[in-house]
N, C-alpha and C. Protein backbone atom coordinates (compact mmCIF):
# COMPACT_ATOMS: atom_id res chain seq x y z
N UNK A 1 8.12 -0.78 -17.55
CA UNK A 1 8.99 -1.75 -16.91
C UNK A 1 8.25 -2.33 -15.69
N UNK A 2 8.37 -3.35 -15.45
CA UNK A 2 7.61 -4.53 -14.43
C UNK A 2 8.66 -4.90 -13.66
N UNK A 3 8.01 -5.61 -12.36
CA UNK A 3 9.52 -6.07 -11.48
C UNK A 3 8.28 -6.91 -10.33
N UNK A 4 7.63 -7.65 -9.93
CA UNK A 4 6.86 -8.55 -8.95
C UNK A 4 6.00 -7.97 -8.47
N UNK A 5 5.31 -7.65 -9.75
CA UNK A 5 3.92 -7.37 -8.70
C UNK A 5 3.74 -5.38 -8.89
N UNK A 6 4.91 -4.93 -9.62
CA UNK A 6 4.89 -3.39 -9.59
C UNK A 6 5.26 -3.38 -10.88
N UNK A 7 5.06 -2.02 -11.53
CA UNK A 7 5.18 -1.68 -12.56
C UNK A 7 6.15 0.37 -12.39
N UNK A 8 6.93 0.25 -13.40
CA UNK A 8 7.51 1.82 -13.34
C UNK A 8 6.96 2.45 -14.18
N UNK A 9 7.25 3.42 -13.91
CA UNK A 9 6.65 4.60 -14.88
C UNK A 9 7.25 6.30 -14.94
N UNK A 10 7.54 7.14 -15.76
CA UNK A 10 7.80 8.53 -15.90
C UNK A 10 6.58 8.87 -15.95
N UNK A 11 6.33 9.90 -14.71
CA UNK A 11 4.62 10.52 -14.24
C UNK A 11 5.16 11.89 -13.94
N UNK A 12 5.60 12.53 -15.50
CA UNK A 12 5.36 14.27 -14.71
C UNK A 12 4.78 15.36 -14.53
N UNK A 13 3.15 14.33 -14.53
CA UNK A 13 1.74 15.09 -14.00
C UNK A 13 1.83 14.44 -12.95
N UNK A 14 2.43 13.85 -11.95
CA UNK A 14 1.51 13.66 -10.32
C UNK A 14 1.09 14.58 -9.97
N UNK A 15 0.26 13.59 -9.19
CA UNK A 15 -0.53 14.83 -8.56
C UNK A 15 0.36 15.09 -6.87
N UNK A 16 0.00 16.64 -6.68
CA UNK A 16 0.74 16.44 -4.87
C UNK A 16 -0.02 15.71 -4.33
N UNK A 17 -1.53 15.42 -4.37
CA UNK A 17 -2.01 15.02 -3.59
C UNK A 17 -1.93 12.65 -3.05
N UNK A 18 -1.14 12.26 -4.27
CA UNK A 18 -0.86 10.99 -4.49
C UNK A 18 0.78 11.50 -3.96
N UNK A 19 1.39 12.05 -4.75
CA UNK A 19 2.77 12.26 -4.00
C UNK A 19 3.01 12.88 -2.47
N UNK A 20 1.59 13.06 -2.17
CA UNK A 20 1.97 13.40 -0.36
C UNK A 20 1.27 11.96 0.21
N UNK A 21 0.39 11.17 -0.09
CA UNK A 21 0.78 9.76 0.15
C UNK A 21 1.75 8.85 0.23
N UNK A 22 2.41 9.10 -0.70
CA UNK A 22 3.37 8.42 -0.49
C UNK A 22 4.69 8.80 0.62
N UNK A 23 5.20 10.05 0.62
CA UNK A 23 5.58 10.65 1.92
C UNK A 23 5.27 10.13 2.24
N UNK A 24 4.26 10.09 2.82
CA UNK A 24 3.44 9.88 4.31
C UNK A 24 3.38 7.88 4.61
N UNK A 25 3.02 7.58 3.74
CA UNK A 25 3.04 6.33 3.50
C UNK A 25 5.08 5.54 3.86
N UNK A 26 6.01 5.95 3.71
CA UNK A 26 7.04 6.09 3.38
C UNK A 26 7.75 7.05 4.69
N UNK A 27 7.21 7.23 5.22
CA UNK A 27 7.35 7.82 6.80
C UNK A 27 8.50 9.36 6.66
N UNK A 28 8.74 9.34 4.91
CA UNK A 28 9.98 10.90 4.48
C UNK A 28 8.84 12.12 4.89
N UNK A 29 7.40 12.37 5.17
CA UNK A 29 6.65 13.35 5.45
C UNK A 29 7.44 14.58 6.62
N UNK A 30 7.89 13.34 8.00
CA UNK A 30 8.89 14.09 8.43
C UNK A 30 9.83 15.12 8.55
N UNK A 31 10.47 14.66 6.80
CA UNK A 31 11.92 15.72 6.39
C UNK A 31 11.32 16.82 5.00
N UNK A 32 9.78 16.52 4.93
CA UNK A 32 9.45 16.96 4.09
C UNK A 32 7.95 17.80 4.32
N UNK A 33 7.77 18.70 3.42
CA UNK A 33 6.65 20.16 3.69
C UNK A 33 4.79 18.94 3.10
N UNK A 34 5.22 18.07 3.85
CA UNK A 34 3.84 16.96 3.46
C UNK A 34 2.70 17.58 3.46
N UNK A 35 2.54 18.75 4.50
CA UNK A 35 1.41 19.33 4.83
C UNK A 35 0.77 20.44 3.72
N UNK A 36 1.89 20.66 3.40
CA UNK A 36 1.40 21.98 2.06
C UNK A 36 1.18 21.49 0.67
N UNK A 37 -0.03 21.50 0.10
CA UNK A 37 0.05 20.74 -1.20
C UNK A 37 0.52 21.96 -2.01
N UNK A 38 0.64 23.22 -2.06
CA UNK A 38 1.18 23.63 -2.66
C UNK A 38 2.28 24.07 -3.39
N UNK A 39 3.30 23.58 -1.69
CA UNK A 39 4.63 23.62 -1.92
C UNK A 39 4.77 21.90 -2.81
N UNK A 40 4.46 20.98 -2.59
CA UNK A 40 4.43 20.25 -3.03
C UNK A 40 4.09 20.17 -4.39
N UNK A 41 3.36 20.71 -5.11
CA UNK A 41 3.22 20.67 -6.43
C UNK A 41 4.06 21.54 -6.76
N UNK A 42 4.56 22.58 -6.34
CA UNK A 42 6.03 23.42 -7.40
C UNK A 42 7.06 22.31 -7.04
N UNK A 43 7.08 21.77 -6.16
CA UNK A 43 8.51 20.45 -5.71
C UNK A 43 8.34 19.72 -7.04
N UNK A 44 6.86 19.26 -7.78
CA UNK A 44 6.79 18.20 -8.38
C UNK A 44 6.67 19.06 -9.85
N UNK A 45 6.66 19.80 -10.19
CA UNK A 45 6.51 21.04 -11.31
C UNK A 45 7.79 21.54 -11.58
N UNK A 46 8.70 21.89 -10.17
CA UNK A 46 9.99 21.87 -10.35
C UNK A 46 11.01 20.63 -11.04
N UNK A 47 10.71 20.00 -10.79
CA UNK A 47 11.35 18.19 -11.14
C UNK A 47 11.03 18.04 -12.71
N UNK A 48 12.35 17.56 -13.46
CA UNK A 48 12.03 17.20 -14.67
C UNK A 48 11.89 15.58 -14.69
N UNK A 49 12.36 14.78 -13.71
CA UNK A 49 12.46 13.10 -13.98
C UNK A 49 11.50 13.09 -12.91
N UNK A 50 10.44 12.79 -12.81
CA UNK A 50 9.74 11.90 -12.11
C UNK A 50 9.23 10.08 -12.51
N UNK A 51 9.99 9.65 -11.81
CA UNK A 51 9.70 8.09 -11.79
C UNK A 51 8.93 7.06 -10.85
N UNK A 52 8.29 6.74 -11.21
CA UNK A 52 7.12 6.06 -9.77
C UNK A 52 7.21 4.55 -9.67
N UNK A 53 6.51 3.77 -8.86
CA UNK A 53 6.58 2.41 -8.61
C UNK A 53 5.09 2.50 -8.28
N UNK A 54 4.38 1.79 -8.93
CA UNK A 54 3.04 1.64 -8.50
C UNK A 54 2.42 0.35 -8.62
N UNK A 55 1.79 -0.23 -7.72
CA UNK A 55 1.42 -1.61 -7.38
C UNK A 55 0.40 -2.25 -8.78
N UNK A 56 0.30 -3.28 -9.20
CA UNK A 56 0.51 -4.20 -10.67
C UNK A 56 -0.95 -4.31 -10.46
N UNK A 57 -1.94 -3.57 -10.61
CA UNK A 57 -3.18 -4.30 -9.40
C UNK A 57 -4.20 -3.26 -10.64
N UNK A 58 -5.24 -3.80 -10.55
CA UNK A 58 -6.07 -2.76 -11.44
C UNK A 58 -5.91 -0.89 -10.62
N UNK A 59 -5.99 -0.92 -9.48
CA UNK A 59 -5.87 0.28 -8.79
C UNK A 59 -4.96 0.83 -8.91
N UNK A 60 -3.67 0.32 -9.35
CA UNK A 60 -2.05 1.22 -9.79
C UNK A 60 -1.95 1.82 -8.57
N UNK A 61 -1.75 1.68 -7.35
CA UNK A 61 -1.57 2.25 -6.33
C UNK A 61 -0.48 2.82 -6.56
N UNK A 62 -0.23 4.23 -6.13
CA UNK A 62 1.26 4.42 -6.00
C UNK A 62 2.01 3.87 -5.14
N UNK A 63 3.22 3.57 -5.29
CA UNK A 63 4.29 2.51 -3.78
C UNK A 63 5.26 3.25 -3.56
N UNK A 64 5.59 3.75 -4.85
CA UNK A 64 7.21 4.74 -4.62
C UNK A 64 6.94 5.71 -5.89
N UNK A 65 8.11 6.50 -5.34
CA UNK A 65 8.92 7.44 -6.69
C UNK A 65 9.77 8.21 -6.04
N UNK A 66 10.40 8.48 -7.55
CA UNK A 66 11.94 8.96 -7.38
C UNK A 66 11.87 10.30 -8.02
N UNK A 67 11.68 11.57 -7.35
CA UNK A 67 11.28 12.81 -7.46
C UNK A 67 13.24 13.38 -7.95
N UNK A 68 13.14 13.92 -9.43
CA UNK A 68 14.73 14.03 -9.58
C UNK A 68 14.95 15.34 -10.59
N UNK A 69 16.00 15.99 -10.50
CA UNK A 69 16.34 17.23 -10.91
C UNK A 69 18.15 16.79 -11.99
N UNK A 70 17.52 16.93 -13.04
CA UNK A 70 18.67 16.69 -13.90
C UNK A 70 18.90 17.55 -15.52
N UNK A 71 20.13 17.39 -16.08
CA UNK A 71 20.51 17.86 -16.87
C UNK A 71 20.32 17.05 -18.31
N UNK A 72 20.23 16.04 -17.66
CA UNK A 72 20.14 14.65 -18.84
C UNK A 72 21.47 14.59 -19.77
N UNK A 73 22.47 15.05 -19.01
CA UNK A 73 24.27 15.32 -19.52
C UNK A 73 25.00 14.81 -18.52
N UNK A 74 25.04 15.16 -17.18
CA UNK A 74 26.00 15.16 -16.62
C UNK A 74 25.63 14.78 -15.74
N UNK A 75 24.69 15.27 -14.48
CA UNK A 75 24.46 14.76 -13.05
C UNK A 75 22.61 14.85 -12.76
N UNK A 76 22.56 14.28 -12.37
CA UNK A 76 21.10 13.48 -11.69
C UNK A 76 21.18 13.72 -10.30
N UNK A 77 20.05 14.82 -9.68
CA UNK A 77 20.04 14.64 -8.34
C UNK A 77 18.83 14.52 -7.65
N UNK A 78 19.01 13.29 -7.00
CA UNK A 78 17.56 12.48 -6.74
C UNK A 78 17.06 13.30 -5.20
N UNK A 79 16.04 14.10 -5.36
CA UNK A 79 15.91 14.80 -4.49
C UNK A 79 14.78 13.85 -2.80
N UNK A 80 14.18 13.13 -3.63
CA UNK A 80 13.40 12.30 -2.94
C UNK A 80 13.15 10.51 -3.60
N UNK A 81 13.50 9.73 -2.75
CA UNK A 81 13.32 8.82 -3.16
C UNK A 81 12.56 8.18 -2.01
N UNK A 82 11.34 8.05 -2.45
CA UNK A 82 10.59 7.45 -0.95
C UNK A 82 9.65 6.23 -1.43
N UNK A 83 9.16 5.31 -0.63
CA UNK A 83 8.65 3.49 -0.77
C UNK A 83 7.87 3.66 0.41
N UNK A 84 6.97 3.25 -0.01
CA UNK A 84 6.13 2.90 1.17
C UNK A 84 6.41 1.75 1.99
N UNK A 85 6.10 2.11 3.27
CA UNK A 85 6.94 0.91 4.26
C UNK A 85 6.38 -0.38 3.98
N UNK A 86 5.06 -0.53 3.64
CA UNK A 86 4.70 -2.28 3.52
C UNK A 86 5.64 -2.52 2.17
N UNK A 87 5.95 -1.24 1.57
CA UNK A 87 6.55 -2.17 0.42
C UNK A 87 7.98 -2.14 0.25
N UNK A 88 8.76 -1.51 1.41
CA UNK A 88 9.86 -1.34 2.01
C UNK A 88 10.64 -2.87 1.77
N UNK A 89 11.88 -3.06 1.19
CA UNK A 89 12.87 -4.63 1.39
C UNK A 89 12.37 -5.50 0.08
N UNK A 90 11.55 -4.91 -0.99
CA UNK A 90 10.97 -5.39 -1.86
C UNK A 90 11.83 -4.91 -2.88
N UNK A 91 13.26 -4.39 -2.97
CA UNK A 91 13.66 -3.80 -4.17
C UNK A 91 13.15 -2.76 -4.66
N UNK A 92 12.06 -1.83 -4.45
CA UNK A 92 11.48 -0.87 -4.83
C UNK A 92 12.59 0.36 -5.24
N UNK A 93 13.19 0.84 -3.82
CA UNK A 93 13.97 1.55 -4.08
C UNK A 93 15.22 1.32 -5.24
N UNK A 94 15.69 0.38 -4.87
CA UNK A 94 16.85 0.14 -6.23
C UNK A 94 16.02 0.07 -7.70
N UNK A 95 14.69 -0.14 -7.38
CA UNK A 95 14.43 0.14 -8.91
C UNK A 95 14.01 0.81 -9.64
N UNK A 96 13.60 1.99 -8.95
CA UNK A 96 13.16 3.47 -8.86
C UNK A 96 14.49 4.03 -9.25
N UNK A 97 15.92 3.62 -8.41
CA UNK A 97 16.96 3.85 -9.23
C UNK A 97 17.48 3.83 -10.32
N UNK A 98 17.53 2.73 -10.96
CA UNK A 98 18.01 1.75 -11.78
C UNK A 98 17.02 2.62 -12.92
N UNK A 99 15.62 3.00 -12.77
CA UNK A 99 14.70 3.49 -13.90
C UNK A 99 15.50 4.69 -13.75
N UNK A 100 15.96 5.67 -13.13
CA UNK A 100 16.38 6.83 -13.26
C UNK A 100 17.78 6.81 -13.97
N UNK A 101 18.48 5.95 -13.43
CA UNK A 101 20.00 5.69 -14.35
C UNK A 101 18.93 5.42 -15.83
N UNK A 102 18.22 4.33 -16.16
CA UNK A 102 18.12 4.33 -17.06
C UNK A 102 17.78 5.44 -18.22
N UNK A 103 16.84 6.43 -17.60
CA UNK A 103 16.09 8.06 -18.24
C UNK A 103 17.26 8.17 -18.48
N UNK A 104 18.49 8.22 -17.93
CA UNK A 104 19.84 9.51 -17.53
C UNK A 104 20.77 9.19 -18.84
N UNK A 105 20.80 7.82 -18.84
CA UNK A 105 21.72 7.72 -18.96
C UNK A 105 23.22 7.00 -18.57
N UNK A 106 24.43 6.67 -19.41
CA UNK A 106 25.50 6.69 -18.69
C UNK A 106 26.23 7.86 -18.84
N UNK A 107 26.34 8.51 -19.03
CA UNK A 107 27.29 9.75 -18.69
C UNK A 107 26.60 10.48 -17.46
N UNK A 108 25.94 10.10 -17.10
CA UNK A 108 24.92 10.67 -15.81
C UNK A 108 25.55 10.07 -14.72
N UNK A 109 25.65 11.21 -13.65
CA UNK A 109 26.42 10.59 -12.18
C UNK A 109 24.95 11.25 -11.45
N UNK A 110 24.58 9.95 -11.02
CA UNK A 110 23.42 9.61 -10.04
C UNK A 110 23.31 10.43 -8.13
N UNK A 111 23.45 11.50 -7.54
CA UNK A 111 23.53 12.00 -6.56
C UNK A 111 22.29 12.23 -5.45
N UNK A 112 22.01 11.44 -4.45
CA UNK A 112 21.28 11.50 -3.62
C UNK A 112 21.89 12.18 -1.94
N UNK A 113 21.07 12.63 -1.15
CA UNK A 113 21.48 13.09 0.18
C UNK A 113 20.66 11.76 0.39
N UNK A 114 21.38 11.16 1.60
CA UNK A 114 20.85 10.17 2.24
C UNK A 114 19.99 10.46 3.66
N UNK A 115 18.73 10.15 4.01
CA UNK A 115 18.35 9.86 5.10
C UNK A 115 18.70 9.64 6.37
N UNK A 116 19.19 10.70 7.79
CA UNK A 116 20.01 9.63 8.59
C UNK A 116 19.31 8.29 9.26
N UNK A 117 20.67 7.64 8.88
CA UNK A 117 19.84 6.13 9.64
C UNK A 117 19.88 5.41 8.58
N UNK A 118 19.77 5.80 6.92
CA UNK A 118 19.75 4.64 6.29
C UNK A 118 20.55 4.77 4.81
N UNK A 119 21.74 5.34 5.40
CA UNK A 119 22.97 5.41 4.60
C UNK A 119 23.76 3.77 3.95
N UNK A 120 23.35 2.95 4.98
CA UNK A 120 23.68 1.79 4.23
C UNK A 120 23.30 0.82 3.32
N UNK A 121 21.86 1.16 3.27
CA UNK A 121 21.26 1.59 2.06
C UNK A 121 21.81 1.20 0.52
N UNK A 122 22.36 2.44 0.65
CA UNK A 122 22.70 2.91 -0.60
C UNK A 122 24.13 2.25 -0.50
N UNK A 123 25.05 2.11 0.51
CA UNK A 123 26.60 1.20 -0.10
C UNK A 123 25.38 0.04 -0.41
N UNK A 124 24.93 -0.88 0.59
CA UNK A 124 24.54 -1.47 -0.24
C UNK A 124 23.95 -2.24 -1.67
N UNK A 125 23.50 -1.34 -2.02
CA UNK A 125 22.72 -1.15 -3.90
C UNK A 125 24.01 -0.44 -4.38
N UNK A 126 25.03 -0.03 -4.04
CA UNK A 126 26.19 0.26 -5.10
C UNK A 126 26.50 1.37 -5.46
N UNK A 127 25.63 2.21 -4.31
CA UNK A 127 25.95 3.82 -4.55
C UNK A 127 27.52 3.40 -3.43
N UNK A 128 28.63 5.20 -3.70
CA UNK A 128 29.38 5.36 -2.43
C UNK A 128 29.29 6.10 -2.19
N UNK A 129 29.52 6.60 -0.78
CA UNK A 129 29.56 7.99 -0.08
C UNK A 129 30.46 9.09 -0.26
N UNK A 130 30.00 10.07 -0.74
CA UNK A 130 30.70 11.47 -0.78
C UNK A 130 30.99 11.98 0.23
N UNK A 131 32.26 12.31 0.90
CA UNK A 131 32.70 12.89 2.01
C UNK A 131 33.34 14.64 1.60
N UNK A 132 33.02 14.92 0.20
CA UNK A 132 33.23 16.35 -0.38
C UNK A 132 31.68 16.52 -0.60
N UNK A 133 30.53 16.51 -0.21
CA UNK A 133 29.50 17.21 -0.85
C UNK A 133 29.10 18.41 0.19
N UNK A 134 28.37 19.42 0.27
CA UNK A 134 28.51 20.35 1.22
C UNK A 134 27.02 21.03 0.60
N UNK A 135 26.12 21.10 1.95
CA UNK A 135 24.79 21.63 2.20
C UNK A 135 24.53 22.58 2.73
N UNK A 136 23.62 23.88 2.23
CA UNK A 136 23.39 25.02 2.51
C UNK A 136 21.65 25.17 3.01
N UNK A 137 21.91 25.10 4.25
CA UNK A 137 20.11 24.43 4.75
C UNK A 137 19.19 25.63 4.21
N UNK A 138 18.11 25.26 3.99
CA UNK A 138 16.87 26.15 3.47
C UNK A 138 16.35 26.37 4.82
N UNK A 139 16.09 28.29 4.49
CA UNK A 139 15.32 29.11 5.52
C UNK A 139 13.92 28.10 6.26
N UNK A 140 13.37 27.38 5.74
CA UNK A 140 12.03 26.66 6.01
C UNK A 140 11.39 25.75 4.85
């Protein structure tokens, strides 16, 4: 699938070392173990949907992906969805979505934790906010 200049793709060989670019690229390194490629490759080993956005260019740069844990029945939970900032307001993200609804499915209910700061976001592109979901923080 194509969209201006990017192309999607299901990649569930990344490598950590392209998927901690993009973190990092995408400024989520922050909320995320960027530094450890190891934890990072069971993150990406753990994940059955991996979906990417990578620039249309002979180099296939990576731009995005949508790192996701699902049943392929019932619920989809998009554990990371990160865009690199130059390519940030370009639709990337909604279409990193939109490829994951598509893997899923419709009987698939699509579930992301949002970023603080950019919860509007997502009303915007047509997600709504869960005011019943409830988080059990990890030791580290």
């Amino acid at each position: 699938m194509t969209s201006a200049g990017f192309v999607y793709g299901i990649e569930p060989a990344l490598s950590a070392a392209e998927f901690r670019r993009v973190l990092v690229a995408s400024g989520l390194d922050a909320r995320r173990p960027a530094e450890d490629l190891d934890r990072l490759e069971r993150m990406l080993r753990g994940a059955n949907l991996i979906v990417t956005a990578r620039a249309y260019t002979p180099e296939r740069t990576l731009v995005g992906v949508a790192r996701t844990l699902t049943d392929f029945s019932y619920c989809a939970y998009v554990s990371d969805l990160a865009v690199a900032k130059p390519q940030q307001g370009l639709g990337l993200g909604q279409g990193l979505l939109d490829a994951v609804r598509k893997q899923v499915g419709p009987e698939v209910s699509v579930i992301l934790l949002a970023a603080p700061g950019i919860e509007t976001y997502y009303e915007k592109i047509g997600m709504r906010s869960a005011t019943n979901a409830f988080v059990s923080d990890r030791g580290r």
